[in-house]
N, C-alpha and C. Protein backbone atom coordinates (compact mmCIF):
# COMPACT_ATOMS: atom_id res chain seq x y z
N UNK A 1 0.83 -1.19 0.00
CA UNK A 1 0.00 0.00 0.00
C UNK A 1 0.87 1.25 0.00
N UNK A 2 1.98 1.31 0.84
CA UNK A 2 2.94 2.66 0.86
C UNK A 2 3.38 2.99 -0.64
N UNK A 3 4.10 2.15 -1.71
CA UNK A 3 4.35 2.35 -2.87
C UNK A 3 2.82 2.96 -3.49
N UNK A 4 1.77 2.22 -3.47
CA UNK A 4 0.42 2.75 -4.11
C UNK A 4 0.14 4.04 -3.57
N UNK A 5 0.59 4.43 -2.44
CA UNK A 5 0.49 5.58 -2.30
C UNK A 5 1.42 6.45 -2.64
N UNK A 6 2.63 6.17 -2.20
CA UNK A 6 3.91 7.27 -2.98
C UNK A 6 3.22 7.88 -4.85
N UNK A 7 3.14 6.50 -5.41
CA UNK A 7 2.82 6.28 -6.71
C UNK A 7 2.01 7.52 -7.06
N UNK A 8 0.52 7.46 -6.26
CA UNK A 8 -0.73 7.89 -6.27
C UNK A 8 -0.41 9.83 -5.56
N UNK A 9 0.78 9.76 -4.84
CA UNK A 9 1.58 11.17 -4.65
C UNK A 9 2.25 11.86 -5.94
N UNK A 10 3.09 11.34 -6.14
CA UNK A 10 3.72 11.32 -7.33
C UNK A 10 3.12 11.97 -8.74
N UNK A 11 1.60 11.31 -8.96
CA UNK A 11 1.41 11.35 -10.04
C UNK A 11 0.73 12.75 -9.73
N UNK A 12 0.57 13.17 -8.66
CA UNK A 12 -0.53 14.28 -8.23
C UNK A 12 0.18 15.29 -8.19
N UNK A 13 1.60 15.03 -7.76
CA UNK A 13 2.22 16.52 -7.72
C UNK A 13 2.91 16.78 -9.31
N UNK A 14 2.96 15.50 -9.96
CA UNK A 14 3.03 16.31 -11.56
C UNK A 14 2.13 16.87 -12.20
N UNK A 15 0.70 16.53 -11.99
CA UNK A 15 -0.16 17.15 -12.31
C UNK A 15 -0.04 18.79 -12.04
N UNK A 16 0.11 19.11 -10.66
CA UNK A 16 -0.32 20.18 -10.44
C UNK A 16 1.64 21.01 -10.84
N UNK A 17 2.51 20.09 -11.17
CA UNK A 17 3.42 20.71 -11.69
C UNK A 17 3.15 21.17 -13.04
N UNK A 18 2.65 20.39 -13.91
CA UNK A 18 1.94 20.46 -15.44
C UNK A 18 1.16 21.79 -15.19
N UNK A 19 0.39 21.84 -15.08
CA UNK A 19 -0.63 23.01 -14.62
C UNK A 19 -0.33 23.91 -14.26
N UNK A 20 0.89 24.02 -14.14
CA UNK A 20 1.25 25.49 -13.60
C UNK A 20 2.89 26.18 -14.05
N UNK A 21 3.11 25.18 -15.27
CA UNK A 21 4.26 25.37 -16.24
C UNK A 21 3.66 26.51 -17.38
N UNK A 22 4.44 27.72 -17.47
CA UNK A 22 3.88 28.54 -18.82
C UNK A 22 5.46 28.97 -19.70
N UNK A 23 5.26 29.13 -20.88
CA UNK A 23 6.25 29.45 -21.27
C UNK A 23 6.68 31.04 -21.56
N UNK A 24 7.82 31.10 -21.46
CA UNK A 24 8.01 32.35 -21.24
C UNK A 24 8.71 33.16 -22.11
N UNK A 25 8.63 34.35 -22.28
CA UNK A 25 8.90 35.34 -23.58
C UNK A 25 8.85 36.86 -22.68
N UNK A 26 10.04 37.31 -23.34
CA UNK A 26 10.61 39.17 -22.76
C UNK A 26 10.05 39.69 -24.37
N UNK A 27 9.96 40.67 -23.75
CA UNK A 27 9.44 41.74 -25.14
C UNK A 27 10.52 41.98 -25.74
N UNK A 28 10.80 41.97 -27.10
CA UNK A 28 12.53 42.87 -27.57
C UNK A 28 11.90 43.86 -28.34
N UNK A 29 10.77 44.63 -28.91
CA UNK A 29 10.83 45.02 -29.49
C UNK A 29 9.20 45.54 -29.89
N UNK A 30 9.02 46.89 -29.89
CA UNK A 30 7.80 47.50 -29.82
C UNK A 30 7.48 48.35 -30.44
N UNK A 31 6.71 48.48 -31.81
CA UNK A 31 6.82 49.62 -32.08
C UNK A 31 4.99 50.09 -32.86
N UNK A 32 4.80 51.30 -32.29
CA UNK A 32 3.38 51.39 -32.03
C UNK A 32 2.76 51.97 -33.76
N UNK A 33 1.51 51.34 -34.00
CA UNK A 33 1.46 51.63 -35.43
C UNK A 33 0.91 53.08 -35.81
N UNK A 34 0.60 53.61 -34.68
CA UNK A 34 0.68 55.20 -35.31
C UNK A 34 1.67 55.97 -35.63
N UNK A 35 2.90 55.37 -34.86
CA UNK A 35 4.18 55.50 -35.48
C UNK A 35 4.46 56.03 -36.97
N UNK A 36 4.33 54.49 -37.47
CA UNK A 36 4.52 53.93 -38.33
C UNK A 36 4.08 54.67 -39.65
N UNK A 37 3.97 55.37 -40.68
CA UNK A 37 3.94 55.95 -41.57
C UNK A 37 3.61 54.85 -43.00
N UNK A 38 2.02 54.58 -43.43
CA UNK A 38 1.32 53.65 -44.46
C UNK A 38 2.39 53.96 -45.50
N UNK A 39 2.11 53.03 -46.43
CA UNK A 39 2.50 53.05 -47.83
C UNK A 39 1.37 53.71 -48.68
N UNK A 40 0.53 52.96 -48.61
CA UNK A 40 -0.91 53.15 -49.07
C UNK A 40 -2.04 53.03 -48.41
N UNK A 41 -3.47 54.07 -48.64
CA UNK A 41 -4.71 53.47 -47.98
C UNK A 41 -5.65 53.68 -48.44
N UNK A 42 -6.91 53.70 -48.08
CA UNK A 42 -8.06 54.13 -48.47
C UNK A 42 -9.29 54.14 -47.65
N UNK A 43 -10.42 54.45 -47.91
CA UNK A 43 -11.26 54.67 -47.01
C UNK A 43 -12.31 55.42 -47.48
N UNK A 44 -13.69 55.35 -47.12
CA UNK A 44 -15.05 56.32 -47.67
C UNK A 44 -14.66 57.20 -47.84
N UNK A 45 -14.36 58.63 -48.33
CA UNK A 45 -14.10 59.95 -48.33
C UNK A 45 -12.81 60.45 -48.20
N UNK A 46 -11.72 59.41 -48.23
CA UNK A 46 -10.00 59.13 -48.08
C UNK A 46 -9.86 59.35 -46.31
N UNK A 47 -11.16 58.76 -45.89
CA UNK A 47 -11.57 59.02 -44.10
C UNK A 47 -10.40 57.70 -43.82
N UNK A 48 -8.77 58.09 -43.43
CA UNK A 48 -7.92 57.32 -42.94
C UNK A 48 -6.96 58.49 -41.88
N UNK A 49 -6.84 57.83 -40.95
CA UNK A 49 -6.21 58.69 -40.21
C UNK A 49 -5.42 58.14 -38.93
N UNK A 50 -4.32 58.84 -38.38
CA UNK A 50 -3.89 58.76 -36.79
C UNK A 50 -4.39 59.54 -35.96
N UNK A 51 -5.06 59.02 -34.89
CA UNK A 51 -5.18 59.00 -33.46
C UNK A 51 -6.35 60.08 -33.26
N UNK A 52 -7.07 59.91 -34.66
CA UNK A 52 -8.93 60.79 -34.31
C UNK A 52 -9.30 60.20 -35.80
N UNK A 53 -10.60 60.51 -34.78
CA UNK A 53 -12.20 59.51 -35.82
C UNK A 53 -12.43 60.78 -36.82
N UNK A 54 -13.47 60.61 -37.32
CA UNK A 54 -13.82 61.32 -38.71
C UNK A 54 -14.29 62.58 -38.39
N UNK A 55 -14.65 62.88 -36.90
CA UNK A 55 -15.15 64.25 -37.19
C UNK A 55 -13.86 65.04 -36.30
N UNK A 56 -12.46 64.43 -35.85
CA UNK A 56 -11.38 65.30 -35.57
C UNK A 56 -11.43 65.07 -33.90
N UNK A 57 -12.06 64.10 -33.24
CA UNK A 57 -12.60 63.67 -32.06
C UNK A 57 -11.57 62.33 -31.77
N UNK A 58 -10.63 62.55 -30.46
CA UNK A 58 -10.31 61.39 -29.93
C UNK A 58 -10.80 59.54 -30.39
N UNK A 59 -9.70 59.06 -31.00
CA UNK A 59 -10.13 57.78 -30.98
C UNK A 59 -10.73 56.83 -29.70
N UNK A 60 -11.98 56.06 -29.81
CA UNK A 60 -12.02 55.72 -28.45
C UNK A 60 -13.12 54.31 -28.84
N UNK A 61 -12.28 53.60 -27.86
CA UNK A 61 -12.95 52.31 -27.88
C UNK A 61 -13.64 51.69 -26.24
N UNK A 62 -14.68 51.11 -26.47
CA UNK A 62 -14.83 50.15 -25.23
C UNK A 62 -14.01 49.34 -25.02
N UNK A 63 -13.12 49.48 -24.26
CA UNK A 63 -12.70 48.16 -23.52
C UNK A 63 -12.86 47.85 -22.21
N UNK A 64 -13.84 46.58 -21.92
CA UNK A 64 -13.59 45.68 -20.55
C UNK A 64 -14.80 46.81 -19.92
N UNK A 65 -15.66 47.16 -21.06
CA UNK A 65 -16.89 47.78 -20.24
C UNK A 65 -16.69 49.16 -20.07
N UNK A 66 -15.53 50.08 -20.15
CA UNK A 66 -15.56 51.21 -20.09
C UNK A 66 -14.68 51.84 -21.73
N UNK A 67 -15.43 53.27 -21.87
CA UNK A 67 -15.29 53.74 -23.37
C UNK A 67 -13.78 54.46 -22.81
N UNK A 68 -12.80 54.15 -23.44
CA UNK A 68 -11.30 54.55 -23.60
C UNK A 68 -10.53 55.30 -24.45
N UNK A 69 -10.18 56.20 -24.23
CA UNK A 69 -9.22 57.19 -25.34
C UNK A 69 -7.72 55.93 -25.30
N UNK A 70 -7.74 55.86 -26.84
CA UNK A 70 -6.52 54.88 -27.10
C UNK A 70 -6.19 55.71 -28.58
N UNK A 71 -4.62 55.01 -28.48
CA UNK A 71 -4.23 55.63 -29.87
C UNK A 71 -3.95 54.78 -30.74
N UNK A 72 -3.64 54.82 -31.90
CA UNK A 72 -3.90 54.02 -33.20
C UNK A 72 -4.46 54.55 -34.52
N UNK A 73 -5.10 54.17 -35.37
CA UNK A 73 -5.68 54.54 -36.82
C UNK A 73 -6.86 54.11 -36.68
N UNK A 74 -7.50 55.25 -37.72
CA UNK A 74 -8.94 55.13 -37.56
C UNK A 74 -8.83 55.01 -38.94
N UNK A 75 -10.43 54.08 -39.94
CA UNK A 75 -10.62 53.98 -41.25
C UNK A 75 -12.35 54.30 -40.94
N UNK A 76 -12.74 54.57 -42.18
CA UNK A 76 -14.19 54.86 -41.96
C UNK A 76 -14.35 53.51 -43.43
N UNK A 77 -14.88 52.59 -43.34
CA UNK A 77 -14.76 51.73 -44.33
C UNK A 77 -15.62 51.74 -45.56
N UNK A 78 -15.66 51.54 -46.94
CA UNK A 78 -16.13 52.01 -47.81
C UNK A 78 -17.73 51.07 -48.05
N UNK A 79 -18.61 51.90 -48.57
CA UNK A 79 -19.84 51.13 -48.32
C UNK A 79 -19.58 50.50 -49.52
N UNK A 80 -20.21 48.58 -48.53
CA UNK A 80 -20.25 47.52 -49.70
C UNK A 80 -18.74 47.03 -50.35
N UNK A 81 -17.51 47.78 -49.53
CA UNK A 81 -16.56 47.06 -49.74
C UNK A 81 -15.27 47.78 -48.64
N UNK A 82 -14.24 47.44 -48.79
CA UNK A 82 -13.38 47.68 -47.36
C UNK A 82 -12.51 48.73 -47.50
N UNK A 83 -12.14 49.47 -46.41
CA UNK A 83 -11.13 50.78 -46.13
C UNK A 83 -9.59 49.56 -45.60
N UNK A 84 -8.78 50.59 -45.98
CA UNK A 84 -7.22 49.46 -45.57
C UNK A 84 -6.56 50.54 -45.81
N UNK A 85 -5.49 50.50 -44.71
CA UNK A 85 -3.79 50.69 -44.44
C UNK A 85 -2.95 49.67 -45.05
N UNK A 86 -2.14 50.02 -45.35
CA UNK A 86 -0.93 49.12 -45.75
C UNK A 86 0.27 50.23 -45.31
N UNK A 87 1.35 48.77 -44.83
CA UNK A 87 2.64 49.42 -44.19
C UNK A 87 3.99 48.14 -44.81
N UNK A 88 4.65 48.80 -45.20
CA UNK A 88 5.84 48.28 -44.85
C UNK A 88 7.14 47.64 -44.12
N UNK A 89 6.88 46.81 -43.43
CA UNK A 89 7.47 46.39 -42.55
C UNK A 89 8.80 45.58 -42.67
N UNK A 90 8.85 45.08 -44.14
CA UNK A 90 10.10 44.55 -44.45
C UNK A 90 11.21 44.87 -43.40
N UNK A 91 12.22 43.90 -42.98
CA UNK A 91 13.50 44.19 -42.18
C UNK A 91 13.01 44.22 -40.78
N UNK A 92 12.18 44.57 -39.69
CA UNK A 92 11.93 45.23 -39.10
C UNK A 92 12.34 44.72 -37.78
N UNK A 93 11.88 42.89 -38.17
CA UNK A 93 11.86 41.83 -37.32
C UNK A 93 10.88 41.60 -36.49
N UNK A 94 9.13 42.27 -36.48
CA UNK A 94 8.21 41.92 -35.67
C UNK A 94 7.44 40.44 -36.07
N UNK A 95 6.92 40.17 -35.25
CA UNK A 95 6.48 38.96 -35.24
C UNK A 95 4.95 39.06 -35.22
N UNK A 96 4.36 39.66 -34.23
CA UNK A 96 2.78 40.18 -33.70
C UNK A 96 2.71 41.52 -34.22
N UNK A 97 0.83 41.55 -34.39
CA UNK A 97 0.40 42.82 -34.31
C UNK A 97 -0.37 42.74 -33.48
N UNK A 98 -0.29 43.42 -32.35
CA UNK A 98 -1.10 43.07 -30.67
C UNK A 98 -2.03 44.72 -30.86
N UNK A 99 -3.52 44.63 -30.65
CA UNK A 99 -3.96 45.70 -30.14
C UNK A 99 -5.92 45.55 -30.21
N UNK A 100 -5.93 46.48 -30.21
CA UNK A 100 -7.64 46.20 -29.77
C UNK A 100 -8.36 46.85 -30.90
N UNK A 101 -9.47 46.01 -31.97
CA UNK A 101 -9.80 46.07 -33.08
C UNK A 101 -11.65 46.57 -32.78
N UNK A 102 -12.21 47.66 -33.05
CA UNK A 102 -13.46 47.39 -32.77
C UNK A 102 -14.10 48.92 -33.57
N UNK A 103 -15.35 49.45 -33.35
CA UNK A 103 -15.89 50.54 -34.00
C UNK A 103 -15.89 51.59 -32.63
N UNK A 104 -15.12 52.69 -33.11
CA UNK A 104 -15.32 53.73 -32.40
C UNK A 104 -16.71 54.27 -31.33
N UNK A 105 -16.14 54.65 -30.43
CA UNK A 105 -17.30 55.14 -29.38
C UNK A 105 -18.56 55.82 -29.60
N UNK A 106 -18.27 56.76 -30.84
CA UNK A 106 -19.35 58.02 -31.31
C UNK A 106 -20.54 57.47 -31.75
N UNK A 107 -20.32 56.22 -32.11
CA UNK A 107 -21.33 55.23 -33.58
C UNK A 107 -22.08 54.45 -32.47
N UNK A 108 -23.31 55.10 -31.59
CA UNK A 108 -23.98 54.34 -31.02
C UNK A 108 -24.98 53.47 -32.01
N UNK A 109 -25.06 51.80 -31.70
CA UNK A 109 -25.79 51.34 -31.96
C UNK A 109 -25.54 51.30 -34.17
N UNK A 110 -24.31 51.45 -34.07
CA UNK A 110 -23.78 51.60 -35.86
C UNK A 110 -22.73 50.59 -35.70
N UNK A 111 -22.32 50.44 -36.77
CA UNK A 111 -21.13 49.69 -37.47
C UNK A 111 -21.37 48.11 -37.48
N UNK A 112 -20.87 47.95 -38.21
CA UNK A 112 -20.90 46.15 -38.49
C UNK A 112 -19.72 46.05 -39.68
N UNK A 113 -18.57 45.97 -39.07
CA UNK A 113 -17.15 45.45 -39.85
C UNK A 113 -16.72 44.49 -39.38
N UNK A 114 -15.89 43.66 -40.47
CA UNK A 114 -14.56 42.57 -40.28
C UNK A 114 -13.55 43.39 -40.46
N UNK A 115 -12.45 42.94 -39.04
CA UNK A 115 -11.13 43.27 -39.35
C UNK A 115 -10.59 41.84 -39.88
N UNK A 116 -9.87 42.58 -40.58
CA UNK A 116 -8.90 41.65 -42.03
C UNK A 116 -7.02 41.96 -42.25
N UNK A 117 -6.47 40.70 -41.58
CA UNK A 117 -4.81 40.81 -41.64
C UNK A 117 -4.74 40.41 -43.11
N UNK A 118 -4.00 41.19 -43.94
CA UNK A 118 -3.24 40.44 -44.88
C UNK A 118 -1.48 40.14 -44.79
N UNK A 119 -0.71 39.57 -44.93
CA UNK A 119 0.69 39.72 -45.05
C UNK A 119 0.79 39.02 -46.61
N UNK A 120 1.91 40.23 -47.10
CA UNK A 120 2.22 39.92 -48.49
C UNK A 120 1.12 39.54 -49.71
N UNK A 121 -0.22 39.73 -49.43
CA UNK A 121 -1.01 39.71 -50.08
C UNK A 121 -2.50 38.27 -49.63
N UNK A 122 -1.78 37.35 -48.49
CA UNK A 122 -2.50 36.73 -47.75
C UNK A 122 -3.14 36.63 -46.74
N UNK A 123 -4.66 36.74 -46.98
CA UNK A 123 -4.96 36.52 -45.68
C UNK A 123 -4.49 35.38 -44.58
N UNK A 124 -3.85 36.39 -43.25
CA UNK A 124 -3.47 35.79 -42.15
C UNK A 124 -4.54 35.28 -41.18
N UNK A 125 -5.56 36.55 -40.80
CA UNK A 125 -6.19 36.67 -39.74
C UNK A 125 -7.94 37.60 -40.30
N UNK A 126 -9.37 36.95 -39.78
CA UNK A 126 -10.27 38.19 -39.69
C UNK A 126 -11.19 37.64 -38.51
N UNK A 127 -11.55 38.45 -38.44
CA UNK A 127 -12.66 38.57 -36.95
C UNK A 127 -14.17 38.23 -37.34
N UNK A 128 -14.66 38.07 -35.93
CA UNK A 128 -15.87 38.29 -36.68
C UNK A 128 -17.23 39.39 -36.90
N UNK A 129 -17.75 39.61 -37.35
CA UNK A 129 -18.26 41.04 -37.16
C UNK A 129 -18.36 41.54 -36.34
N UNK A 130 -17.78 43.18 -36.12
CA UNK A 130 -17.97 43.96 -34.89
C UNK A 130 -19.44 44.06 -34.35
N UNK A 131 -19.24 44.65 -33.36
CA UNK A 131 -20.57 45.22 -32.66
C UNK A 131 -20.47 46.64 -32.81
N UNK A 132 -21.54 47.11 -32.08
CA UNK A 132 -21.72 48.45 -32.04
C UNK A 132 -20.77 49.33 -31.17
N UNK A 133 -20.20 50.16 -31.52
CA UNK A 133 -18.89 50.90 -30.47
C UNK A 133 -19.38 51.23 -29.12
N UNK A 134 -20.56 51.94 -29.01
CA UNK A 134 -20.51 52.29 -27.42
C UNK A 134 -20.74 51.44 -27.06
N UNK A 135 -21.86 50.58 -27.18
CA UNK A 135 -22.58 49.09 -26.14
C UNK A 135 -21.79 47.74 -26.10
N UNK A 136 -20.90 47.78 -27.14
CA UNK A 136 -19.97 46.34 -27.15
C UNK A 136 -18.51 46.52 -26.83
N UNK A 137 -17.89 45.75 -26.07
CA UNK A 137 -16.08 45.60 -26.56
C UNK A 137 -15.81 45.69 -27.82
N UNK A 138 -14.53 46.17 -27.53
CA UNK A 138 -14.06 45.83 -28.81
C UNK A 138 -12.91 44.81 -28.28
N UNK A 139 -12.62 43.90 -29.53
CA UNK A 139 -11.63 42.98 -29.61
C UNK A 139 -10.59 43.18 -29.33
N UNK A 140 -9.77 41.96 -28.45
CA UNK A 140 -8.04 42.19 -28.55
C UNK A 140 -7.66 41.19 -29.41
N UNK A 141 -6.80 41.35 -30.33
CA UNK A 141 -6.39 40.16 -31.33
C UNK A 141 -4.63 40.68 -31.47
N UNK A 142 -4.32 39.38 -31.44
CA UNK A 142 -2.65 38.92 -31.63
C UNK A 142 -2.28 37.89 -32.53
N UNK A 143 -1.94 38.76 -33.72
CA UNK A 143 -2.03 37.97 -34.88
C UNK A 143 -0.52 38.29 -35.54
N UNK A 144 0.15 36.46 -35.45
CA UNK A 144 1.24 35.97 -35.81
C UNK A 144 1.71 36.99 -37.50
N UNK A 145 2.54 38.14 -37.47
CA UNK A 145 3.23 38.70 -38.80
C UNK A 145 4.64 38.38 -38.86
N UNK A 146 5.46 37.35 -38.43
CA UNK A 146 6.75 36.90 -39.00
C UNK A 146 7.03 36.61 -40.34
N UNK A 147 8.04 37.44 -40.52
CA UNK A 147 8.52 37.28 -42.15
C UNK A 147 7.59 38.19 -43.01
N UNK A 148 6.50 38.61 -42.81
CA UNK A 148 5.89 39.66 -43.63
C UNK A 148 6.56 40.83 -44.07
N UNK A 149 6.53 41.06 -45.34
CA UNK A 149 7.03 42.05 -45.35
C UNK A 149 5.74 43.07 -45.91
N UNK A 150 4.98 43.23 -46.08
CA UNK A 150 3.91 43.69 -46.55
C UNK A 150 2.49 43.69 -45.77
N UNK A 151 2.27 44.51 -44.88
CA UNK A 151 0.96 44.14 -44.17
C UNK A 151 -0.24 45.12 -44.39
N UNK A 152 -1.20 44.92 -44.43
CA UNK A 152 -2.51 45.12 -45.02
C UNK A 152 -3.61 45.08 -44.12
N UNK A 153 -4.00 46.56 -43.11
CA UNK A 153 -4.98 46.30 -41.88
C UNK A 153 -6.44 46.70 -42.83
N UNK A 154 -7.45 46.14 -43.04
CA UNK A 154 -8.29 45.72 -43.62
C UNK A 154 -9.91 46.23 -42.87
N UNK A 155 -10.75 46.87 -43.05
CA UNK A 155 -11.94 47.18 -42.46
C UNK A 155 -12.90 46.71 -43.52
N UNK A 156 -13.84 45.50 -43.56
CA UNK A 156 -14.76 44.91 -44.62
C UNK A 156 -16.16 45.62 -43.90
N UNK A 157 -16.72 46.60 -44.60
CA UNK A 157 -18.06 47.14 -43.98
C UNK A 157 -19.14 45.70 -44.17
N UNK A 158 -18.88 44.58 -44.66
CA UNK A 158 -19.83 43.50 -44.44
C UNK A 158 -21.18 44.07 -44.59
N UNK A 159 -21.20 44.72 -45.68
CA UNK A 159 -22.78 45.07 -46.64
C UNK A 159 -22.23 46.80 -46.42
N UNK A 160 -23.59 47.68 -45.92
CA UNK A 160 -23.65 48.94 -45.72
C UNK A 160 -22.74 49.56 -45.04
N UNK A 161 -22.30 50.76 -44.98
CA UNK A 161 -21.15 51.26 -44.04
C UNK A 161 -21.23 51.98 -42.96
N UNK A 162 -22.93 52.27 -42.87
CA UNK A 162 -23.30 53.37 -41.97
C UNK A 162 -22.64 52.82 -40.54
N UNK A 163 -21.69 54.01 -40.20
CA UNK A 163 -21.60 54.10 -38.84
C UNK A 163 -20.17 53.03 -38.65
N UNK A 164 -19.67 52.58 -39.69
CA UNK A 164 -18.40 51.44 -39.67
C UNK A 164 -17.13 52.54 -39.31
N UNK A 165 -16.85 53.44 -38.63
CA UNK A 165 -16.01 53.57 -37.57
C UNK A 165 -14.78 53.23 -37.58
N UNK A 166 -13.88 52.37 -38.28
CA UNK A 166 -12.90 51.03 -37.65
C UNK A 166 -12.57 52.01 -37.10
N UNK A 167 -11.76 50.75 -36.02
CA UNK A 167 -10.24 51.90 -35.00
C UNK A 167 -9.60 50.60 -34.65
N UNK A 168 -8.17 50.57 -34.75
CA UNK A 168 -7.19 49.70 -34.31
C UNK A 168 -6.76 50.63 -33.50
N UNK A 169 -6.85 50.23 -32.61
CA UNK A 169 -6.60 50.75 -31.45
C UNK A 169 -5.49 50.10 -29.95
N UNK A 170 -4.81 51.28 -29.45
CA UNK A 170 -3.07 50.68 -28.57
C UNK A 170 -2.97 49.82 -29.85
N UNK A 171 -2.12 49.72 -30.75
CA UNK A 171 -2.27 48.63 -31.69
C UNK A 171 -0.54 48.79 -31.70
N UNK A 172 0.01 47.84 -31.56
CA UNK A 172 1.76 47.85 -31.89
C UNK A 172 2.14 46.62 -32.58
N UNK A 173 3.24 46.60 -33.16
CA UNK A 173 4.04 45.72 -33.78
C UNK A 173 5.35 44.97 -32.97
N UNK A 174 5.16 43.86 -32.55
CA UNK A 174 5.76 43.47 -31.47
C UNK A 174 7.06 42.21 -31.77
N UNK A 175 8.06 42.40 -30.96
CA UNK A 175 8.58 40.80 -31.37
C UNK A 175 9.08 40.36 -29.83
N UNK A 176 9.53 39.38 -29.72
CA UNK A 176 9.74 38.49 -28.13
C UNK A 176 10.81 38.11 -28.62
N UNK A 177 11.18 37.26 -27.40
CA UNK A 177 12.47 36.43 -27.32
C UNK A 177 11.75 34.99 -26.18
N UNK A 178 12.04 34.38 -26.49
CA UNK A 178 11.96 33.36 -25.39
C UNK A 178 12.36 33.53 -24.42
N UNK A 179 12.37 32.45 -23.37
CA UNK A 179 13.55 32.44 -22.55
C UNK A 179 13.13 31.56 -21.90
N UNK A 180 12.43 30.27 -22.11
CA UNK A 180 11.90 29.31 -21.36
C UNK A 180 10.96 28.86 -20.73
N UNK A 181 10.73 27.55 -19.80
CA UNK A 181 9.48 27.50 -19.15
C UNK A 181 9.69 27.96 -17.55
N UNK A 182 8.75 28.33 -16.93
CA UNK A 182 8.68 29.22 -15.88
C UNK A 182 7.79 28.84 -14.89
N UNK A 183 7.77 28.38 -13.55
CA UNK A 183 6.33 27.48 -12.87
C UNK A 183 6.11 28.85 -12.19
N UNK A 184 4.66 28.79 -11.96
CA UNK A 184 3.78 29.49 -11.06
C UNK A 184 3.47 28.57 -10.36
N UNK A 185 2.98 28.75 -8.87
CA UNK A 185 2.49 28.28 -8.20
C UNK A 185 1.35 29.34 -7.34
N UNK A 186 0.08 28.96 -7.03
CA UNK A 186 -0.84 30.09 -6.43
C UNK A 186 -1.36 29.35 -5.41
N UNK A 187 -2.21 27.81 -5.72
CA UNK A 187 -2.71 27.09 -5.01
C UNK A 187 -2.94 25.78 -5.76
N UNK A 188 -3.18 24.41 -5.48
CA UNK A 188 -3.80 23.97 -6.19
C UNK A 188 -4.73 22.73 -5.30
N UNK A 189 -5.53 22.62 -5.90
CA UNK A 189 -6.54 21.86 -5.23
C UNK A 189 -6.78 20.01 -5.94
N UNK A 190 -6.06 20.08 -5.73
CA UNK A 190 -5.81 18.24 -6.45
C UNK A 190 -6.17 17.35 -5.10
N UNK A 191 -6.60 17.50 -4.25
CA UNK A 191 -6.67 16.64 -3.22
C UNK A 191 -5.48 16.14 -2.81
N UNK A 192 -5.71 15.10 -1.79
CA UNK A 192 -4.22 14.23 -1.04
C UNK A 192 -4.36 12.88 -1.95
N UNK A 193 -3.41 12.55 -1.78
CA UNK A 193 -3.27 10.63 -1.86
C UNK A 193 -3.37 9.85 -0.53
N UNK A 194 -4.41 8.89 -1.34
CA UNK A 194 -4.58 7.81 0.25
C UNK A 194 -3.75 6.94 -0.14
């Protein structure tokens, strides 16, 4: 019985070793896309811009339930087909584009867009239709751009455009480094071994 129990120990504290292994990554490298200076874009009315919506008003998104001044690019997307940035990123070495994708604050009860990654002319990444800016979140999406040299942020008004808003928003271009696996420990509740 002592071995059946060691055994029955054993297997319990790998468990809760498993469970609490994450892997780990340092930031090397950040660089925010309002920064960043398009190649090309477009948009309803050439409505493309940094860090204000269409009428010259703070970009601002819901996040996590409250409406937020964030910075980033705003597109007003073209009715019945899509507004897009394109940037150049060749050389740069980012990996992610980390930031929060959704329809501006002003557009109560408006917008209905897909955000759309392209790299080099492929779609990587799209969402699924927004919600309305004041009453919904907007999205956080972290979408893999290694080796791209060509990226393409994409607003599909998904039919009519009234009120399609986009805003990529805190939106940066990111790369990591590893550096291994890393245990947490907080609590764990696996019971004892009899």
């Amino acid at each position: 019985k002592t071995e059946t129990a060691i055994s029955a120990a054993a297997s319990t504290l790998q468990k809760a070793i498993d469970g609490c292994t994450l892997d780990a990554s340092v930031l090397t490298n950040s660089v925010w896309l309002d920064e960043l200076d398009w190649t090309s874009c477009a948009g309803h009315s050439n409505a493309v811009y940094k860090n204000r919506d269409y009428n010259g008003g703070n970009l601002q998104l819901k996040i996590d339930g409250a409406v937020t001044d964030v910075r980033g690019v705003f597109a007003h997307s073209i009715n019945e087909g899509e507004a897009y940035v394109e940037y150049n990123i060749d050389g740069k070495g980012l990996d992610y584009f980390e930031g929060y994708v959704g329809i501006d604050t002003d557009k109560i009860n408006m917008g209905d867009v897909i955000f759309k990654f392209y790299g080099d002319g492929e779609l990587i990444y799209e969402t699924a239709p927004s919600l309305t800016g004041f009453t919904d979140n907007a999205a956080f999406v972290r979408v893999p751009i290694k080796n791209v040299k060509r990226l393409r942020l994409v607003a599909d008004s998904n039919g009519a455009n009234a009120g399609d808003w986009a805003v990529w928003g805190n939106a940066r271009l990111t790369s990591y480094k590893y550096i291994g696996s890393v245990y947490t420990f907080s609590s764990y509740d696996g019971g004892e071994a009899s």
